[in-house]
N, C-alpha and C. Protein backbone atom coordinates (compact mmCIF):
# COMPACT_ATOMS: atom_id res chain seq x y z
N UNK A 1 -7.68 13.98 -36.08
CA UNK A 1 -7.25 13.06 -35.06
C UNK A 1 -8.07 11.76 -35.09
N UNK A 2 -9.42 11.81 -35.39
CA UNK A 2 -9.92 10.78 -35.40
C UNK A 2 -9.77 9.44 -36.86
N UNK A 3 -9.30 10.54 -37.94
CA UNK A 3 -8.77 9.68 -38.88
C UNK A 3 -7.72 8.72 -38.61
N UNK A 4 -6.59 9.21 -37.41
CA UNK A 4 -5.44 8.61 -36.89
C UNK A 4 -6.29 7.45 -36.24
N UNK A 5 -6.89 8.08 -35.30
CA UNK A 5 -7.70 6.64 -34.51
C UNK A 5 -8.23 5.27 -34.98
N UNK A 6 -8.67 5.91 -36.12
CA UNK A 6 -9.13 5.02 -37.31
C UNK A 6 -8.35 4.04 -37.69
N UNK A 7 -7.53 4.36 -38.21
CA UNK A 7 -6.03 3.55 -39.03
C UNK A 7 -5.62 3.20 -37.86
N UNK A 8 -5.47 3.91 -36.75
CA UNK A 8 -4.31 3.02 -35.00
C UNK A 8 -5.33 1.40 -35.13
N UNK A 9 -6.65 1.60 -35.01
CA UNK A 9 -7.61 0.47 -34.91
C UNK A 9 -7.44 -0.51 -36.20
N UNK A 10 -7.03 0.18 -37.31
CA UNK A 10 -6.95 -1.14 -38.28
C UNK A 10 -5.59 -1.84 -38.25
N UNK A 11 -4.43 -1.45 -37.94
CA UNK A 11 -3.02 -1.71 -37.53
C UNK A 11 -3.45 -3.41 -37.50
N UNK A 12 -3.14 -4.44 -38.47
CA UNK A 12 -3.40 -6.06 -38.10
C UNK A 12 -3.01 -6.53 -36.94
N UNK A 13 -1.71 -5.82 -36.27
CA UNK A 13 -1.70 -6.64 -34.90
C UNK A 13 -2.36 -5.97 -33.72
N UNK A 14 -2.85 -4.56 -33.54
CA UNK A 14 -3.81 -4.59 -32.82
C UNK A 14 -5.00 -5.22 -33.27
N UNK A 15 -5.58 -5.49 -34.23
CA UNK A 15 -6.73 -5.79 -34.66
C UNK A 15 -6.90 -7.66 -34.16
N UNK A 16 -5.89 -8.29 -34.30
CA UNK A 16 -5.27 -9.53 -33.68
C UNK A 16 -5.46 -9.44 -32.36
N UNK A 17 -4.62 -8.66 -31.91
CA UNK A 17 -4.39 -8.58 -30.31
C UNK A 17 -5.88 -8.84 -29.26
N UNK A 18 -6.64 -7.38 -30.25
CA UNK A 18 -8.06 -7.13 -29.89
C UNK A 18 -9.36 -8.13 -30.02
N UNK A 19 -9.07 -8.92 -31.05
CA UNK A 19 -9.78 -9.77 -31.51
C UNK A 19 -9.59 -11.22 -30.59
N UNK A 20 -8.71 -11.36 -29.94
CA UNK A 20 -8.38 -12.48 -28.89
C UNK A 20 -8.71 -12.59 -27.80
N UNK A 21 -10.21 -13.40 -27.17
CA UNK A 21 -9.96 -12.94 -26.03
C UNK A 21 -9.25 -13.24 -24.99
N UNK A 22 -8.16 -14.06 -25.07
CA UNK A 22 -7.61 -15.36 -24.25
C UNK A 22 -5.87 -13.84 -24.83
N UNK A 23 -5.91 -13.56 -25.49
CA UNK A 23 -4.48 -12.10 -25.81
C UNK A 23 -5.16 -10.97 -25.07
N UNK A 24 -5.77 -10.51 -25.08
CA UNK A 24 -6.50 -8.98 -24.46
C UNK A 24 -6.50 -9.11 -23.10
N UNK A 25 -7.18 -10.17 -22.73
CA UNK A 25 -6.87 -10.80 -21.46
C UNK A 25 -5.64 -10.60 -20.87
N UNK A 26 -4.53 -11.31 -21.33
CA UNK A 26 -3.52 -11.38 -20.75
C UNK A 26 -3.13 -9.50 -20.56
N UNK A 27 -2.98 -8.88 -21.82
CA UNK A 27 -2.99 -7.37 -21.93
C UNK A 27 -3.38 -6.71 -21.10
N UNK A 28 -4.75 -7.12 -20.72
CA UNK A 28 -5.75 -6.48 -19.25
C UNK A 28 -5.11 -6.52 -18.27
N UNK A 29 -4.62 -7.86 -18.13
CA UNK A 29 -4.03 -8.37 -16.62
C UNK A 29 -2.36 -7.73 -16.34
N UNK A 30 -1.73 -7.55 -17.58
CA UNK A 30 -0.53 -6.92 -17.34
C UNK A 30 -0.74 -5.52 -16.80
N UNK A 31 -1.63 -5.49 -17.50
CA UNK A 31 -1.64 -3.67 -17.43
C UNK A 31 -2.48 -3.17 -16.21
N UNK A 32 -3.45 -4.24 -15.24
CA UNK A 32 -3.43 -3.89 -14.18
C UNK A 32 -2.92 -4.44 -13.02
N UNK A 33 -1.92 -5.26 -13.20
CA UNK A 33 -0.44 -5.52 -12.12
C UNK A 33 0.68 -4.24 -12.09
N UNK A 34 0.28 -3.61 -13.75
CA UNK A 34 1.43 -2.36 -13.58
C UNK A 34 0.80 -1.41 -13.34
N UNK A 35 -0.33 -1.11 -12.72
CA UNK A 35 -1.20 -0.15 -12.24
C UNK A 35 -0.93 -0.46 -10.76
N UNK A 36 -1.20 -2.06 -10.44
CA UNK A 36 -0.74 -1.96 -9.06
C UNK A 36 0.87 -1.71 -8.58
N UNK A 37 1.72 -2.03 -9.39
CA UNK A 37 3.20 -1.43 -9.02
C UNK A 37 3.33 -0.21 -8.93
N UNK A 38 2.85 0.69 -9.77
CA UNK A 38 2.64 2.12 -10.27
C UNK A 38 2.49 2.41 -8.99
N UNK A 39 0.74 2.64 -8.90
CA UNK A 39 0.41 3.37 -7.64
C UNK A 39 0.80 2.94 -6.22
N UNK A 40 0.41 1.51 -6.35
CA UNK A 40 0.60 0.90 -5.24
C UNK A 40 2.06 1.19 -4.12
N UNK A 41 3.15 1.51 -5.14
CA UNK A 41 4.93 1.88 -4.69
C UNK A 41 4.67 3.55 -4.41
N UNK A 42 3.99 3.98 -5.27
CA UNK A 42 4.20 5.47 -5.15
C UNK A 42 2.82 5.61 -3.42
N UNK A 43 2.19 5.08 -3.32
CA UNK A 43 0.80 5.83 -2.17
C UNK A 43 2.41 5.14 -1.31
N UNK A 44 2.77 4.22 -0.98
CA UNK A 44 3.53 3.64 0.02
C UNK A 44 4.61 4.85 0.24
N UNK A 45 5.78 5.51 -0.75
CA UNK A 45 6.62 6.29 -0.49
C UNK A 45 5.63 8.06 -0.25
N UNK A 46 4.30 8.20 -0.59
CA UNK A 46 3.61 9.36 0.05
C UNK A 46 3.31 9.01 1.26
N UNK A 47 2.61 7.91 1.12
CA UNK A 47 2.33 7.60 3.19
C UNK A 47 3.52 7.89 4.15
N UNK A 48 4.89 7.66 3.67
CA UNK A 48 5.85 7.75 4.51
C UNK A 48 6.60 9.03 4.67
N UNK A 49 6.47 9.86 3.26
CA UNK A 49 6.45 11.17 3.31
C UNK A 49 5.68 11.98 4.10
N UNK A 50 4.05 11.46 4.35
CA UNK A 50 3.25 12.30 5.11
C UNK A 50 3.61 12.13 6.97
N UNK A 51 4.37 10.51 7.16
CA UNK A 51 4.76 10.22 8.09
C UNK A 51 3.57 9.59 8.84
N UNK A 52 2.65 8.84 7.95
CA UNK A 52 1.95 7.63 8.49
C UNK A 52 1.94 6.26 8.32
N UNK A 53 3.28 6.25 7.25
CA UNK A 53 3.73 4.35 7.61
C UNK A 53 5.00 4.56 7.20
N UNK A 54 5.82 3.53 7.58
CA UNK A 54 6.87 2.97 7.43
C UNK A 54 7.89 4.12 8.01
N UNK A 55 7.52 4.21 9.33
CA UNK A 55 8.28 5.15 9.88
C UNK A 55 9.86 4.39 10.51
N UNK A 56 10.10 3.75 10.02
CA UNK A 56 11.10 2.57 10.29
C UNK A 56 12.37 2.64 9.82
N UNK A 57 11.98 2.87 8.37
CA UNK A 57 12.85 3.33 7.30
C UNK A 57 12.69 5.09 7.37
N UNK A 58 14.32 4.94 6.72
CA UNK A 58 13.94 6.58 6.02
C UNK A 58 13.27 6.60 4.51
N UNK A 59 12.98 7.78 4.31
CA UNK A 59 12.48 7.90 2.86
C UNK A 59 13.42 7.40 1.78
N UNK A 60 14.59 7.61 2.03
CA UNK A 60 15.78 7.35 1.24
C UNK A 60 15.28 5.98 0.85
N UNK A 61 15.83 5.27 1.80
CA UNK A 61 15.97 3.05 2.25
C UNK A 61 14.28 2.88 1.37
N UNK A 62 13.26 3.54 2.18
CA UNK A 62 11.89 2.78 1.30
C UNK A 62 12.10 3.16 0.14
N UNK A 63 11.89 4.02 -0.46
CA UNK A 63 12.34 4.62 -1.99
C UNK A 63 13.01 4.44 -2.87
N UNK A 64 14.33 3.93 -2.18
CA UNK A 64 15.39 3.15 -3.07
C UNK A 64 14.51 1.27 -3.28
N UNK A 65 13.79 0.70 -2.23
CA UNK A 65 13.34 -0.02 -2.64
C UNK A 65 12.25 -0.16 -3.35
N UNK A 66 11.34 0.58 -3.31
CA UNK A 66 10.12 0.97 -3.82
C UNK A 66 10.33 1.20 -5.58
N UNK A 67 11.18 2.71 -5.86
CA UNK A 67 11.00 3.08 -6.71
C UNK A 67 11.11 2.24 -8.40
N UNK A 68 12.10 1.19 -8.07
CA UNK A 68 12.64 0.23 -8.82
C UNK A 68 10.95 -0.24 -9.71
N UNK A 69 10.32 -1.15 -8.89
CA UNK A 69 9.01 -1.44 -8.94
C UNK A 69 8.15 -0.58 -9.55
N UNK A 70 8.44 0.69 -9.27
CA UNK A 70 7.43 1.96 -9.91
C UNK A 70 7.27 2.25 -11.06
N UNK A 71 9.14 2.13 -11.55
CA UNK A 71 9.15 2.19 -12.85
C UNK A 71 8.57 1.24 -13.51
N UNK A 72 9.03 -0.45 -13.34
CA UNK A 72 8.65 -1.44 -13.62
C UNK A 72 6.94 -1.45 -14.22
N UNK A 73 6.17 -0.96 -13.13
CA UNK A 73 4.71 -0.82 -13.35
C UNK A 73 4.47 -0.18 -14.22
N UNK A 74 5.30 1.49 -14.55
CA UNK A 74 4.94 2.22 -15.67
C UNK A 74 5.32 1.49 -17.39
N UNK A 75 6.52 0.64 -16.71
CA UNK A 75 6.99 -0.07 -18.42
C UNK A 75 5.58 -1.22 -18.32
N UNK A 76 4.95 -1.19 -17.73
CA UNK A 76 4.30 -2.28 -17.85
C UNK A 76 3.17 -1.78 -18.54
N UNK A 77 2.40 -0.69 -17.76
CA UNK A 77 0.84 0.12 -18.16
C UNK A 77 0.94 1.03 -19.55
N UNK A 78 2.36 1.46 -19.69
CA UNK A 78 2.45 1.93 -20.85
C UNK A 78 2.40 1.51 -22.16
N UNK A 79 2.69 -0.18 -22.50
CA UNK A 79 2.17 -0.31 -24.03
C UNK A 79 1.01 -1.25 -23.67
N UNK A 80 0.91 -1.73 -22.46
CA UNK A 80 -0.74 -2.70 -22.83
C UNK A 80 -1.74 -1.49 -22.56
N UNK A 81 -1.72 -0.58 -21.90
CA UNK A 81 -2.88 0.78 -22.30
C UNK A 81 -2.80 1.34 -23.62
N UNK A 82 -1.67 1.05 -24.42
CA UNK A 82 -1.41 1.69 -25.62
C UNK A 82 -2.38 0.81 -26.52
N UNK A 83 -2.13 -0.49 -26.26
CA UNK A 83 -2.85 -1.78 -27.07
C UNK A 83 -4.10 -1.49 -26.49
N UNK A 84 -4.59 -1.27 -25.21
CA UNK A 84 -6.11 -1.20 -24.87
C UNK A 84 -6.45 0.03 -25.78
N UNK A 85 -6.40 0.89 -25.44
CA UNK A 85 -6.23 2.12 -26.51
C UNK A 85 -7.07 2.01 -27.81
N UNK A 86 -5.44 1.39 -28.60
CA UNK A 86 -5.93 1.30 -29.74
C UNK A 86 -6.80 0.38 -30.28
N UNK A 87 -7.13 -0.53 -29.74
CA UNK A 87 -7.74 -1.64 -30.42
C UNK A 87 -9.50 -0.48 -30.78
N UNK A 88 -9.73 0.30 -29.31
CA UNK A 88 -11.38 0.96 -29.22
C UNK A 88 -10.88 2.53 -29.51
N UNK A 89 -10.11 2.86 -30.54
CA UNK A 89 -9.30 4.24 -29.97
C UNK A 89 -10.53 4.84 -30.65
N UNK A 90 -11.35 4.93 -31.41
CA UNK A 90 -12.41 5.97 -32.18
C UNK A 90 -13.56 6.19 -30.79
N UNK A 91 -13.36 5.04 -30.15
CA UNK A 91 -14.89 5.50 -29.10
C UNK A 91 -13.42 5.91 -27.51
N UNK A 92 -12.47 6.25 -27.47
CA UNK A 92 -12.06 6.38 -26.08
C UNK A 92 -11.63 7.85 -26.36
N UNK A 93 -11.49 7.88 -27.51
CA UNK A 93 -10.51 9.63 -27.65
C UNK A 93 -11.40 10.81 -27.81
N UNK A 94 -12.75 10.51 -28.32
CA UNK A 94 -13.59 11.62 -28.12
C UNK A 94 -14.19 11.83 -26.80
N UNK A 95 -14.31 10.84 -25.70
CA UNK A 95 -14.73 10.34 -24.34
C UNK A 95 -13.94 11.36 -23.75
N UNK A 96 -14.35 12.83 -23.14
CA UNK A 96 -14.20 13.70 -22.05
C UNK A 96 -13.40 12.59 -21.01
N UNK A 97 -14.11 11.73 -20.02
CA UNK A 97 -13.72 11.08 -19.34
C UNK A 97 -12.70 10.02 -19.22
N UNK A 98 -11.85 9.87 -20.57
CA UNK A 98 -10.71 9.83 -20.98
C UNK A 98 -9.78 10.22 -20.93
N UNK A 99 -10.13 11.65 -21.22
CA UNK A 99 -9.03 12.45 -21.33
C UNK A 99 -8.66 13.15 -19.91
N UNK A 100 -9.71 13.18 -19.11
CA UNK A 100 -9.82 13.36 -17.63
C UNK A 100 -8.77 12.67 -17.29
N UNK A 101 -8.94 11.50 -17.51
CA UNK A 101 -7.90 10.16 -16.63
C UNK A 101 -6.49 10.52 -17.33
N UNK A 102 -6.81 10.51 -18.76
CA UNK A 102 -5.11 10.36 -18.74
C UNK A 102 -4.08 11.81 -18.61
N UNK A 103 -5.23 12.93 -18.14
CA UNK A 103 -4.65 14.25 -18.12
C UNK A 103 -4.12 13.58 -16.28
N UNK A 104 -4.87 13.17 -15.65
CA UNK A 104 -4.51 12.75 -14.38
C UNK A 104 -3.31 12.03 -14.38
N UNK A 105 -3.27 11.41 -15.25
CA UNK A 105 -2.23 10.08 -14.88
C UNK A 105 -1.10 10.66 -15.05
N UNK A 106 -1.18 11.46 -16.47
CA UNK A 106 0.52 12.24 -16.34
C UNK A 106 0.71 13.22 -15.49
N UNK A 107 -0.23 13.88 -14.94
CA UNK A 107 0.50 14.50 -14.09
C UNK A 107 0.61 13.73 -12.51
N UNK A 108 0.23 12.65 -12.12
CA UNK A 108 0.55 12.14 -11.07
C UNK A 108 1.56 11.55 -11.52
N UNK A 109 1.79 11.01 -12.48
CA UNK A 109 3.82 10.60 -12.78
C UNK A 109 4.29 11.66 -12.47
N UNK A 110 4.36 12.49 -13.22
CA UNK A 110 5.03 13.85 -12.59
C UNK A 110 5.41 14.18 -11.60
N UNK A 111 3.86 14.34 -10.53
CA UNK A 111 4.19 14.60 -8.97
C UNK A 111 5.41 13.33 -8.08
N UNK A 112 5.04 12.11 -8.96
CA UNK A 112 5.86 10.71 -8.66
C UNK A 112 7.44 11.17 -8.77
N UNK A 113 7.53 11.37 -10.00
CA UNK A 113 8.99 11.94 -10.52
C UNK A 113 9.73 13.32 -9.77
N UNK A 114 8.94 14.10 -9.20
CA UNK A 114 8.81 14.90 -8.11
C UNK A 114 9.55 14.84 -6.76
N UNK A 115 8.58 13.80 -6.58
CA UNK A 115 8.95 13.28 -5.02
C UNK A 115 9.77 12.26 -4.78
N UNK A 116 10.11 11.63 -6.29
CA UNK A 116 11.48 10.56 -6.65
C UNK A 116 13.22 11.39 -6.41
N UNK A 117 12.71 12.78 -7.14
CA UNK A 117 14.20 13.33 -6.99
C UNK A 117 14.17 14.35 -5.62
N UNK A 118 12.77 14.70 -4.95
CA UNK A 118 12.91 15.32 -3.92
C UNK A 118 13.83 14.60 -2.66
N UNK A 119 13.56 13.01 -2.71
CA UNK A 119 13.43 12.07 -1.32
C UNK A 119 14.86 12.44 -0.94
N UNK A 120 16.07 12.03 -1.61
CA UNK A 120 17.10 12.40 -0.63
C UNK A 120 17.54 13.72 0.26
N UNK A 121 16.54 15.03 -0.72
CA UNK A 121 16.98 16.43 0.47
C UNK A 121 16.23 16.05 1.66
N UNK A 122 15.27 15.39 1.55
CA UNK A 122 14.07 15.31 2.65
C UNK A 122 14.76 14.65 3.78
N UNK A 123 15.51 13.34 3.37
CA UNK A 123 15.90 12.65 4.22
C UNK A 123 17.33 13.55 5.18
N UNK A 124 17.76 14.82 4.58
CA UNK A 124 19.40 15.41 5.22
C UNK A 124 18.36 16.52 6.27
N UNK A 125 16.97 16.58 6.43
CA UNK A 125 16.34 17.79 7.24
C UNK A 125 16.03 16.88 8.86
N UNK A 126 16.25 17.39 9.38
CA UNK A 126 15.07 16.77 10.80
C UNK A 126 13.82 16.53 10.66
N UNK A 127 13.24 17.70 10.10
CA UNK A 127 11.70 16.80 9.76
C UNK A 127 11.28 17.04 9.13
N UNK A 128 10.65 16.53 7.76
CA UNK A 128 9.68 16.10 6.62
C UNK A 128 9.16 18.05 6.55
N UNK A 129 9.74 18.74 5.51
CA UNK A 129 9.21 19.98 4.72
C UNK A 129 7.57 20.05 4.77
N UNK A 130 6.60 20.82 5.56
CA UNK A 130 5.13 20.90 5.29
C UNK A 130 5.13 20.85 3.95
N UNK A 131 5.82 21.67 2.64
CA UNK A 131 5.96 21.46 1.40
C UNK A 131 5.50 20.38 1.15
N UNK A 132 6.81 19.45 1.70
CA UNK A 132 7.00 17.80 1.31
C UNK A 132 5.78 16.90 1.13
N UNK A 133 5.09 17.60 2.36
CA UNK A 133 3.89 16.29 2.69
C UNK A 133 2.63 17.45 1.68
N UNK A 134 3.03 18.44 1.35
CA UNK A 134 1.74 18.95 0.53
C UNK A 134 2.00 18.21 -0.80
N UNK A 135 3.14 18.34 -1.25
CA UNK A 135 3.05 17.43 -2.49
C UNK A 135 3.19 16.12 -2.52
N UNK A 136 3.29 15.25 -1.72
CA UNK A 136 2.59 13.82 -1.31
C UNK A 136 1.47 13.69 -0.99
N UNK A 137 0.34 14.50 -0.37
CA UNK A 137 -0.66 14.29 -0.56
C UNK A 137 -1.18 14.60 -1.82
N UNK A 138 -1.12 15.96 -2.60
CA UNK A 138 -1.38 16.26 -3.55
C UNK A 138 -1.48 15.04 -4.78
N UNK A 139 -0.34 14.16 -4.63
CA UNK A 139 0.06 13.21 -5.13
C UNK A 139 -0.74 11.80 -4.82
N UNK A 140 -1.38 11.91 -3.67
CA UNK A 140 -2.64 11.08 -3.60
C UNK A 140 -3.48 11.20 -4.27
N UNK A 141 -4.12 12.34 -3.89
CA UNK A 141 -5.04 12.89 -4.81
C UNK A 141 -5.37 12.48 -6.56
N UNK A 142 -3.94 12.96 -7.13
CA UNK A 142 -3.60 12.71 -8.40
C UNK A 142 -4.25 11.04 -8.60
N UNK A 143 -3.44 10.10 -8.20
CA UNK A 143 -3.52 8.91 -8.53
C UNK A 143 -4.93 8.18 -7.52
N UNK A 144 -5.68 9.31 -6.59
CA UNK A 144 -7.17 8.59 -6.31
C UNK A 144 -8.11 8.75 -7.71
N UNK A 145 -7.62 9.98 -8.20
CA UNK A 145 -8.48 10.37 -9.36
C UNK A 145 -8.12 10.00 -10.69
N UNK A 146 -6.98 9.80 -10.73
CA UNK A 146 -6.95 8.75 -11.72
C UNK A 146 -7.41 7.74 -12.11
N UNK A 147 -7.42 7.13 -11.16
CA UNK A 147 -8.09 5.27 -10.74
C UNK A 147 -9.93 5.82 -10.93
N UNK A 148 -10.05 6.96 -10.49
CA UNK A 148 -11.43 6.87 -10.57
C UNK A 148 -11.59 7.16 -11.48
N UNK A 149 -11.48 7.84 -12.70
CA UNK A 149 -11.87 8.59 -13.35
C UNK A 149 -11.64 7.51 -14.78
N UNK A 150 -10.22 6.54 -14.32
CA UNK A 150 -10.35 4.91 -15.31
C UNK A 150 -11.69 4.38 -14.81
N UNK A 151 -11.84 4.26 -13.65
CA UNK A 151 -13.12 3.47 -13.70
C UNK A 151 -14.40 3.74 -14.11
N UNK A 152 -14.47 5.03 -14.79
CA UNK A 152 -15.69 5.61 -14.82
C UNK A 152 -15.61 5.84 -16.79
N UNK A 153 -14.35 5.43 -17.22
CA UNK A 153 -14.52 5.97 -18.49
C UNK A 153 -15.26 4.88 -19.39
N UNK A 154 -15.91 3.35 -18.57
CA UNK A 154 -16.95 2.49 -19.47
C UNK A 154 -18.20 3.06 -19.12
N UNK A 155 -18.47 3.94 -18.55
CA UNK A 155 -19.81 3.64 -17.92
C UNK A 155 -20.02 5.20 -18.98
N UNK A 156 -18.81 5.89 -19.13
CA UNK A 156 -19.19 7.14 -20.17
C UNK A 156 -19.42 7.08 -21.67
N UNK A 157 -18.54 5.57 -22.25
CA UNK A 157 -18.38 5.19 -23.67
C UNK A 157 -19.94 5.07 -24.20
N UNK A 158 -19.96 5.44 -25.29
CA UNK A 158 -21.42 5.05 -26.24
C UNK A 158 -21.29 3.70 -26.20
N UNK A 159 -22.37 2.58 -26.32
CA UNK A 159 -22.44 1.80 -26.22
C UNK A 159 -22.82 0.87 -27.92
């Protein structure tokens, strides 16, 4: 695997990409606007699942607006993390605390994708399934530890 890593890092247009800092940059910045669409749409449709905001709307109405955006964020984080990735992939893929995060991240899509096809039974009940709000919080959880566990994977890299 690390031979792959090897060759992902010599690829000329990551090696370009990486080598720019005025391109990486921009890469950085996409990829954490689609971190904020990501999570940012999904904590909003769990908060309202747990029934502490947007009690205004139903889950349906926020969700149908929300979710649009969600995806958006994931087309977004998915190839500039691919490009962050690869440009350092020999020092991020042996990093425990890597693999922490991105074991997190897919499964908080998951729980996302979850509670994407759950929202319309939720909305035909009188009130919000204890279920419901266990896997919306659960789903906090997921994406608190995600975010943390990105933030913690420079401070784990060899230097």
């Amino acid at each position: 695997m690390l031979r792959l890593c090897r060759s992902l890092q010599e690829v000329p247009w990551i090696v370009t990409v990486n080598s720019s800092a005025g391109i990486i940059s921009i890469v950085w910045l996409v990829h954490y606007l689609g971190i904020f669409l990501l999570v940012g749409t999904g904590v909003f449709v769990n908060l309202r699942v747990l029934g502490v905001a947007g009690r205004r709307q139903t889950i349906s109405q926020l969700s149908g607006s929300l979710f649009p955006w969600t995806w958006t964020g994931l087309a977004m984080v998915i190839p500039t993390g691919f490009i962050m990735f690869a440009g350092q992939a020999t020092t991020f893929y042996p990093a425990t605390v890597f693999r922490i995060k991105m074991l997190e991240l897919l499964v908080a899509v998951a729980f996302g994708v979850i509670v994407q096809r759950k929202v319309p039974q939720w909305d035909r009940v009188a009130t919000i399934p204890a279920g419901a709000k266990l896997l919306a919080l659960v789903s906090l959880v997921l994406w608190i530890g995600a975010i943390l566990a990105g933030l913690e994977v420079p401070a784990w890299l060899p230097i």
